[in-house]
C-alpha atoms as a PDB file:
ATOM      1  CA  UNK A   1      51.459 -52.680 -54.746  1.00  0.00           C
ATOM      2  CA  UNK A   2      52.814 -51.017 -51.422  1.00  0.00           C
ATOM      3  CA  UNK A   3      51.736 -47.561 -53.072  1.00  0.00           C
ATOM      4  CA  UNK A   4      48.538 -48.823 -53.768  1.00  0.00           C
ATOM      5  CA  UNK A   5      48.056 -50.309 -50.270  1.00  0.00           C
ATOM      6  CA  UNK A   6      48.933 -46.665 -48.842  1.00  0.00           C
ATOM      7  CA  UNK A   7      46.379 -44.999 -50.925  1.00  0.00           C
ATOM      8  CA  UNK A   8      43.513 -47.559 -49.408  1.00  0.00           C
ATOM      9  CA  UNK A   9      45.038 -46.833 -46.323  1.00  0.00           C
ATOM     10  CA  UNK A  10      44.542 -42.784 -47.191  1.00  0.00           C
ATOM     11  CA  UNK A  11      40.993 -43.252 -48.566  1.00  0.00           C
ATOM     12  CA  UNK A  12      37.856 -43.374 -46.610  1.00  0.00           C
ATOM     13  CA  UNK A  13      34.158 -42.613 -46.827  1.00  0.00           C
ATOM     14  CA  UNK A  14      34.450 -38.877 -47.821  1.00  0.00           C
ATOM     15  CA  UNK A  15      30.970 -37.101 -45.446  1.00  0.00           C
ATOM     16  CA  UNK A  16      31.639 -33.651 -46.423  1.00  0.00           C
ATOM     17  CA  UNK A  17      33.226 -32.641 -49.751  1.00  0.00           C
ATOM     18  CA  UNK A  18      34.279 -29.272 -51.430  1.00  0.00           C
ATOM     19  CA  UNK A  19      31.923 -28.148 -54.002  1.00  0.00           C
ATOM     20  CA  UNK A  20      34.892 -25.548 -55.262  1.00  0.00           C
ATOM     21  CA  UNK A  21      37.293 -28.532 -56.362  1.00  0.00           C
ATOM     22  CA  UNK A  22      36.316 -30.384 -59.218  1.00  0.00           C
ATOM     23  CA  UNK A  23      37.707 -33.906 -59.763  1.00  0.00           C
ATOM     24  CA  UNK A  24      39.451 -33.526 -63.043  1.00  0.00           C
ATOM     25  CA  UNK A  25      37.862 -35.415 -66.506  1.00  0.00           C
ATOM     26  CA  UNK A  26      40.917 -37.164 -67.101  1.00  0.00           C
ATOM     27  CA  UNK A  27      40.820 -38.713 -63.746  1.00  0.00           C
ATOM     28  CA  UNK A  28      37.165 -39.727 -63.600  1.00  0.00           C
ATOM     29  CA  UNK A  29      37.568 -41.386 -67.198  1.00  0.00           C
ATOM     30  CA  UNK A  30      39.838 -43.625 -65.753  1.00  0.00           C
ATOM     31  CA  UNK A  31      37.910 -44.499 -62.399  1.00  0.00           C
ATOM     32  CA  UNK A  32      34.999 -44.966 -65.605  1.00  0.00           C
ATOM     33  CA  UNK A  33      37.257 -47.534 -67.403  1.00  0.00           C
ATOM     34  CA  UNK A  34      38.632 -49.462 -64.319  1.00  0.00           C
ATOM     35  CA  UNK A  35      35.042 -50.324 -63.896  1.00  0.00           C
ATOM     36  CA  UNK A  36      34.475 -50.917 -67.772  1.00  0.00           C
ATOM     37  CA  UNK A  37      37.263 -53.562 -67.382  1.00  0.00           C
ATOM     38  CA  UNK A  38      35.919 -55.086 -64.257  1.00  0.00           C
ATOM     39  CA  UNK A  39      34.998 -58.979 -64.543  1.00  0.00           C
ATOM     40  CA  UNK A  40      31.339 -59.677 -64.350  1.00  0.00           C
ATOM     41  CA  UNK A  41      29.253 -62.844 -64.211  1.00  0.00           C
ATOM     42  CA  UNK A  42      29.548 -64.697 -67.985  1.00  0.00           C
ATOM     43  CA  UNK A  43      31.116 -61.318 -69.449  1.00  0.00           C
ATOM     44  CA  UNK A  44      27.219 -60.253 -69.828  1.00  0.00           C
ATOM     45  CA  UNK A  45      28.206 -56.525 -68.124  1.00  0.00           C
ATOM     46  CA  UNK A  46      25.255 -56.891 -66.939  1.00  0.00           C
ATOM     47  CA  UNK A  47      24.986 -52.763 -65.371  1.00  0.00           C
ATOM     48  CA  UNK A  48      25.095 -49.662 -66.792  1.00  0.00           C
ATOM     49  CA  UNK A  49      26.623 -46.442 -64.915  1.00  0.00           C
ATOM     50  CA  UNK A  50      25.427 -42.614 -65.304  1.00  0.00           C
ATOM     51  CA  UNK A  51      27.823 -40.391 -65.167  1.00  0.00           C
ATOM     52  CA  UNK A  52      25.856 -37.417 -63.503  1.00  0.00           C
ATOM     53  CA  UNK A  53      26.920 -34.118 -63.696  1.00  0.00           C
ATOM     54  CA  UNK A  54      23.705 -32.122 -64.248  1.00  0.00           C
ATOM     55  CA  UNK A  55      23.418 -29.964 -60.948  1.00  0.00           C
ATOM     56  CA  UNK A  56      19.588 -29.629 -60.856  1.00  0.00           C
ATOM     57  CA  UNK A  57      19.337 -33.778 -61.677  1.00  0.00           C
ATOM     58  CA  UNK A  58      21.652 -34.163 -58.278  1.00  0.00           C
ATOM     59  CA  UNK A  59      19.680 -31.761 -56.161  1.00  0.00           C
ATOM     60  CA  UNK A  60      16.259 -33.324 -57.611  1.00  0.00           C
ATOM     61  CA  UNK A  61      18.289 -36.621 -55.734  1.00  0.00           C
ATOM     62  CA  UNK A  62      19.722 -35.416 -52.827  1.00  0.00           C
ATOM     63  CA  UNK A  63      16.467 -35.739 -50.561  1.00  0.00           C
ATOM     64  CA  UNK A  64      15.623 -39.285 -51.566  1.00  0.00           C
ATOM     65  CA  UNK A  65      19.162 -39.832 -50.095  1.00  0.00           C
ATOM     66  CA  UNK A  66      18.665 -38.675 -47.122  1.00  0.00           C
ATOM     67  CA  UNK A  67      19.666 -34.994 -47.838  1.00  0.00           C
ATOM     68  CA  UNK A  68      23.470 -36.761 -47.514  1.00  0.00           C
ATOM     69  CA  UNK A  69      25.639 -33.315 -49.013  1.00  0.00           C
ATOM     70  CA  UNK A  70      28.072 -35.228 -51.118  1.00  0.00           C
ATOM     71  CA  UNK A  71      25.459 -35.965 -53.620  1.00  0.00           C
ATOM     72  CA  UNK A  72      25.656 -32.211 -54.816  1.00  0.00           C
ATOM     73  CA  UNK A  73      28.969 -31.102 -53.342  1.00  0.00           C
ATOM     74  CA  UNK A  74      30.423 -33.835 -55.248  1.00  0.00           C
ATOM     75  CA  UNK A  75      31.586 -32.893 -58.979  1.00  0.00           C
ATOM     76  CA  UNK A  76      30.251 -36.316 -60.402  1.00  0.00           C
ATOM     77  CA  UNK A  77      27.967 -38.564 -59.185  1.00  0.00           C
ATOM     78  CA  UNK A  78      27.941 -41.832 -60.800  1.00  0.00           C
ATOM     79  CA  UNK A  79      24.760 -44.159 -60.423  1.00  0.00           C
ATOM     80  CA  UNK A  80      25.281 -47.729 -61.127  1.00  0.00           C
ATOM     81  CA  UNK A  81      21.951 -49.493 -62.234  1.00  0.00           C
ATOM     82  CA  UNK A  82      21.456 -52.892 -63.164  1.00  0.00           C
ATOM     83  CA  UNK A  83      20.003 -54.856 -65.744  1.00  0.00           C
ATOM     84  CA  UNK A  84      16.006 -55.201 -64.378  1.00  0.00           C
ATOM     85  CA  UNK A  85      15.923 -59.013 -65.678  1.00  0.00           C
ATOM     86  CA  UNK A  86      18.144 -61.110 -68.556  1.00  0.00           C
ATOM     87  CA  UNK A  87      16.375 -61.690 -71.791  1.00  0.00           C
ATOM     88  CA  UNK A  88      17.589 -63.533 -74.595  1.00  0.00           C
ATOM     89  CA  UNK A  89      17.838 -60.269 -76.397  1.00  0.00           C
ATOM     90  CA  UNK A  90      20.491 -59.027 -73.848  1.00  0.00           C
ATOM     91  CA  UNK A  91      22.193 -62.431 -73.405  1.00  0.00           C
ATOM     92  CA  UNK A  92      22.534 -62.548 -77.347  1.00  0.00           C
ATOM     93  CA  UNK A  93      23.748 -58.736 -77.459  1.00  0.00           C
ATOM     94  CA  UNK A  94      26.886 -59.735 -75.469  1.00  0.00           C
ATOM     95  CA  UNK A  95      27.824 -63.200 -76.703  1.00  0.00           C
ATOM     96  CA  UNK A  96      27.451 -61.515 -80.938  1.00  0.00           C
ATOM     97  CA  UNK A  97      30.025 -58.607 -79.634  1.00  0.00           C
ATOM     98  CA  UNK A  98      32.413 -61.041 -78.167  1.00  0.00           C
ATOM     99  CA  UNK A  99      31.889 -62.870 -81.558  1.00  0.00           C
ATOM    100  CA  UNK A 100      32.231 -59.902 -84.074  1.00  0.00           C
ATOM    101  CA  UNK A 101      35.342 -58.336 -81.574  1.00  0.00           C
ATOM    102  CA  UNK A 102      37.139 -62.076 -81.372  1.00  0.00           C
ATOM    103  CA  UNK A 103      36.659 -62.630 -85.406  1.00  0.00           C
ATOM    104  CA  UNK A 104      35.449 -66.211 -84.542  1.00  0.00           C
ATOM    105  CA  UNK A 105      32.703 -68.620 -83.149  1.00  0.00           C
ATOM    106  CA  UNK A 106      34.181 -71.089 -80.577  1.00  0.00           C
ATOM    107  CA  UNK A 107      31.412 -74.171 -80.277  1.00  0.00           C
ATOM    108  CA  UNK A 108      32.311 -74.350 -76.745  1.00  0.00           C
ATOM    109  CA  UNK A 109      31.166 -70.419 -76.289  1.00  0.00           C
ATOM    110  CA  UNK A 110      28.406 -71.038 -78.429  1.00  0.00           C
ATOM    111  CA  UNK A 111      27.456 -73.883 -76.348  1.00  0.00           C
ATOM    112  CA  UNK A 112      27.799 -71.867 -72.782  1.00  0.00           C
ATOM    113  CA  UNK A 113      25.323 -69.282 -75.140  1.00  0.00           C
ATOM    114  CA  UNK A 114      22.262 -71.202 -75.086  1.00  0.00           C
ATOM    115  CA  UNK A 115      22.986 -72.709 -71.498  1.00  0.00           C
ATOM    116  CA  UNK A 116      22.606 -68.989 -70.711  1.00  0.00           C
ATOM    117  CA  UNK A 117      19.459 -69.302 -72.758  1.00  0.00           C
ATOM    118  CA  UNK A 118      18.189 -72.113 -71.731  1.00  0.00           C
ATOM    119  CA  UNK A 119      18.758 -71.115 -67.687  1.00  0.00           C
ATOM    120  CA  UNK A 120      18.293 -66.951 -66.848  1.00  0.00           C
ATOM    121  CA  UNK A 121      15.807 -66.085 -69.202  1.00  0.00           C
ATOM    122  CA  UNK A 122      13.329 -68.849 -67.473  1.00  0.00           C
ATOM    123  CA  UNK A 123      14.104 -67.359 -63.843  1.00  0.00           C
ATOM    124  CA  UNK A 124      11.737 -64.906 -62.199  1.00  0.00           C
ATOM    125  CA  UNK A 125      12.957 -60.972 -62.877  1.00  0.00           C
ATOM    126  CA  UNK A 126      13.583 -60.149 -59.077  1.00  0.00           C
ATOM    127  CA  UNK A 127      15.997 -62.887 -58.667  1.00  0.00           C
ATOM    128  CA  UNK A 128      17.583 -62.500 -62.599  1.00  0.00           C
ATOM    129  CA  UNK A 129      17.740 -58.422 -60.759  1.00  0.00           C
ATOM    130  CA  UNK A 130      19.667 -59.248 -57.528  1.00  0.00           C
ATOM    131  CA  UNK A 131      21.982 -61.393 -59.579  1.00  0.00           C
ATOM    132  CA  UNK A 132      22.938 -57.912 -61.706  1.00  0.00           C
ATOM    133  CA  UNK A 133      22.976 -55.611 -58.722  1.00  0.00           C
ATOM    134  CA  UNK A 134      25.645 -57.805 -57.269  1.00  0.00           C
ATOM    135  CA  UNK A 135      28.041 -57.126 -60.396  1.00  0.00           C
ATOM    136  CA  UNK A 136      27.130 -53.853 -60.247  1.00  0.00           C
ATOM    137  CA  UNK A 137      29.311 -53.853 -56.854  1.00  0.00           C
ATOM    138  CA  UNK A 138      32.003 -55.150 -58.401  1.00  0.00           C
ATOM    139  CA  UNK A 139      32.105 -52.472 -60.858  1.00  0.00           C
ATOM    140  CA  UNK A 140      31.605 -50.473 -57.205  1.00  0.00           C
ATOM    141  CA  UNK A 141      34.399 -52.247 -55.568  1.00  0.00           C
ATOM    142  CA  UNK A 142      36.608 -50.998 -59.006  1.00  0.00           C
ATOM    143  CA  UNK A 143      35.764 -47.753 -58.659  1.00  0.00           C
ATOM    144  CA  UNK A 144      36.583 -47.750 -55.207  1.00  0.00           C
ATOM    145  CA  UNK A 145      40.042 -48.829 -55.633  1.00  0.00           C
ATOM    146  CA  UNK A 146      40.829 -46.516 -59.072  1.00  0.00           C
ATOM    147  CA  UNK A 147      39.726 -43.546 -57.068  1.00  0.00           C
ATOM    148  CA  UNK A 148      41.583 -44.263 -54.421  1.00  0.00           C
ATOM    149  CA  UNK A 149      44.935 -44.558 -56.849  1.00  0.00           C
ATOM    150  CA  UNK A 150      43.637 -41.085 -58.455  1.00  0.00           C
ATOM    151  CA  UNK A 151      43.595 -39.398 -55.216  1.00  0.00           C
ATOM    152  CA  UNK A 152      40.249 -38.886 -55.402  1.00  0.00           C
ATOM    153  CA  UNK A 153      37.630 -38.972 -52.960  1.00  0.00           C
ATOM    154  CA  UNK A 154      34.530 -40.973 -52.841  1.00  0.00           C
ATOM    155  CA  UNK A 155      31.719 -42.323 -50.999  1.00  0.00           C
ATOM    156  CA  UNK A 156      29.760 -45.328 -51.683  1.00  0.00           C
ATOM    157  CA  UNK A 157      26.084 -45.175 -50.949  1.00  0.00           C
ATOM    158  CA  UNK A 158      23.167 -47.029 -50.487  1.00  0.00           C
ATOM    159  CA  UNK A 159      21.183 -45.086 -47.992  1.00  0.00           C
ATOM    160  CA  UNK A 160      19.100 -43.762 -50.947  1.00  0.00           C
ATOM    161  CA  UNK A 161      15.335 -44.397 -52.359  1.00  0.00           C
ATOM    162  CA  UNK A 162      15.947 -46.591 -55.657  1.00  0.00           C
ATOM    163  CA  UNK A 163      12.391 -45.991 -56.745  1.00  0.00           C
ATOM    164  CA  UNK A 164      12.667 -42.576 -56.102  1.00  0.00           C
ATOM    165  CA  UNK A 165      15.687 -42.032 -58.194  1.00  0.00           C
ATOM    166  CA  UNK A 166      15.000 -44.467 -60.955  1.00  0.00           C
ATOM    167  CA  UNK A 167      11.885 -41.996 -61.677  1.00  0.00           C
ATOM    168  CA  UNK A 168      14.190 -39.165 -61.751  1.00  0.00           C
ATOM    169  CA  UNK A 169      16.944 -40.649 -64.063  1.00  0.00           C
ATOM    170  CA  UNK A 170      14.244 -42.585 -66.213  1.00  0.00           C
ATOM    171  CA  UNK A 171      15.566 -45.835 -65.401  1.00  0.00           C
ATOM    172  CA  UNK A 172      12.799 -48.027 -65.600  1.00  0.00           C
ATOM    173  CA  UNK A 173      12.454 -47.114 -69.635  1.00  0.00           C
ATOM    174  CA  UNK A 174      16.031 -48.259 -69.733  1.00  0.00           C
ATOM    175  CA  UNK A 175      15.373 -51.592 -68.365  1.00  0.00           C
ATOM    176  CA  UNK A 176      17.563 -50.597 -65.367  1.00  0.00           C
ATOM    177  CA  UNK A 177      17.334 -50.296 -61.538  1.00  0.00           C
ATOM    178  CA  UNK A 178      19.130 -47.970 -59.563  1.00  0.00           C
ATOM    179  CA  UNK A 179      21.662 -50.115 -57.431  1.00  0.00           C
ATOM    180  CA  UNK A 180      24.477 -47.670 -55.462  1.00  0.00           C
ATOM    181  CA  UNK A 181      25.430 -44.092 -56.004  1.00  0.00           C
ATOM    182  CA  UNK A 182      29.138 -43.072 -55.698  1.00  0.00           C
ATOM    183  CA  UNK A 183      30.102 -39.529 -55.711  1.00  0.00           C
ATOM    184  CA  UNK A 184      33.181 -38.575 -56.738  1.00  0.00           C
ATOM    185  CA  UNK A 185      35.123 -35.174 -55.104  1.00  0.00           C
ATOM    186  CA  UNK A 186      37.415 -33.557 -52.650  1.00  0.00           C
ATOM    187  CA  UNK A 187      37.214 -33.616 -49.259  1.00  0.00           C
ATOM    188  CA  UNK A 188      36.380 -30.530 -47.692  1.00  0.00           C
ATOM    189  CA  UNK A 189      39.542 -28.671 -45.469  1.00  0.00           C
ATOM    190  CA  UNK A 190      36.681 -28.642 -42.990  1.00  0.00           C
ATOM    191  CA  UNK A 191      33.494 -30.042 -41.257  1.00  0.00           C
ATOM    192  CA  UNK A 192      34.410 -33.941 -41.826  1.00  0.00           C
ATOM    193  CA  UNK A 193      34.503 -35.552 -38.722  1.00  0.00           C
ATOM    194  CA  UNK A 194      35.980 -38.376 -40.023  1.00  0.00           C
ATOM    195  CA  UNK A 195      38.495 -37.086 -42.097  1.00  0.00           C
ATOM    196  CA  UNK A 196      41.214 -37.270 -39.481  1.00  0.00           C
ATOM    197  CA  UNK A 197      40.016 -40.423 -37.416  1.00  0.00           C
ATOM    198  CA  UNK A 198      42.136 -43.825 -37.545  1.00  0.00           C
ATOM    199  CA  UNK A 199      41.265 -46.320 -40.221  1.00  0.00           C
ATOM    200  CA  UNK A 200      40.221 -49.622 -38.243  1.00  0.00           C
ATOM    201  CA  UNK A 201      39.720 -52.766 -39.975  1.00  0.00           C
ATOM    202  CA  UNK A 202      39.713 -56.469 -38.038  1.00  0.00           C
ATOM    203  CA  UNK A 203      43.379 -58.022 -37.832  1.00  0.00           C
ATOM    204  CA  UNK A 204      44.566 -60.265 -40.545  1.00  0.00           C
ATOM    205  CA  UNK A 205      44.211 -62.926 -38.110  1.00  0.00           C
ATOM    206  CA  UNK A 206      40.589 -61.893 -37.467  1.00  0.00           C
ATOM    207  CA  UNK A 207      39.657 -61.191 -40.918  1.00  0.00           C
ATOM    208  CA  UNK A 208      41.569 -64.395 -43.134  1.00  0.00           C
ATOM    209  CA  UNK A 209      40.721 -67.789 -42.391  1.00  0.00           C
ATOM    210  CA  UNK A 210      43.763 -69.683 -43.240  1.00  0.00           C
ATOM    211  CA  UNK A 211      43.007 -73.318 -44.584  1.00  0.00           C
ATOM    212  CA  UNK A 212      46.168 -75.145 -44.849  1.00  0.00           C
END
């Protein structure tokens, strides 16, 4: 834990990133499968992420982001997009894996199934939406952490145009909404002004409320 705790002490929002160094595959599947792994709401995974590479996708991006350079300096940039509403289609998908993976049906599970049903389906899209984007950044918060442990640099994102992008990547015919884009790289030796600049947080004291 105390080497883990010194690499989130050694990472930090990466603002300019060397398009020469290329984070290798090996690394980023792992960073992909931390946030594969990472709990979500009712095990619904309720997000997808893209895994872009493409240069001329990224620089068809980069000014709905506010021209920010890390979206096409960076070697992969991963979007993660959430599920535009929960339909008893999607709800099902998830609880039949779980079934046909387990082996079994479990009456409780079944039971939690069509309280699903019976609850998200009948909720307006925007709010079943906001309820997916906020997995999504726990996926984020994975990714964070696994790239940190990989040594790899990152930058989380949401100064971006969702619509703007989700027309780019094709989104919306994927049921999805762009949510936060996280480039993944090397910082530059270079031009960062923030590279070399103390990490400040709020004290423990400041930051945990102890309730004993």
């Amino acid at each position: 834990m105390s080497d883990l705790l010194n690499k989130l002490q050694w990472r930090y929002a990466t603002k300019k990133m060397d398009p020469a160094k290329a984070v290798p595959e090996d690394k980023v599947e792992r960073i992909l499968e931390a946030v594969r792994l990472t709990a979500t709401s009712s095990g619904l995974q309720p997000y997808q992420v893209l895994l872009v590479t493409n240069p001329a996708l990224r620089e068809q991006i980069k000014p709905h982001a506010w021209n920010q350079g890390q979206i096409t300096d960076c070697s992969h940039l991963l979007v993660f997009a959430a599920w535009d509403n929960y339909t008893p289609e999607r709800i099902n998908s998830m609880f039949d894996l779980v079934n046909e993976e387990r082996g079994f049906k479990n009456e409780g599970w079944e039971a939690y199934r069509q309280m699903l049903l019976n609850t998200y389906p009948k909720r307006d899209a925007e709010t079943n939406y906001q309820h997916a984007a906020r997995q999504a950044y726990i996926g984020l918060g994975s990714a964070l952490i696994a790239a940190a442990d990989e040594e790899v640099d990152c930058t989380p994102m949401e100064g971006f145009d969702p619509a703007k992008v989700d027309d780019i990547l094709g989104l919306r015919e994927r049921g999805l909404r762009s949510v936060v884009l996280l480039p993944l790289g090397y910082r530059a030796a270079e031009g960062d002004w923030l590279v070399n600049l103390k990490k400040v947080r709020r004290a423990r004291d400041q930051f945990i409320i102890d309730l004993k």
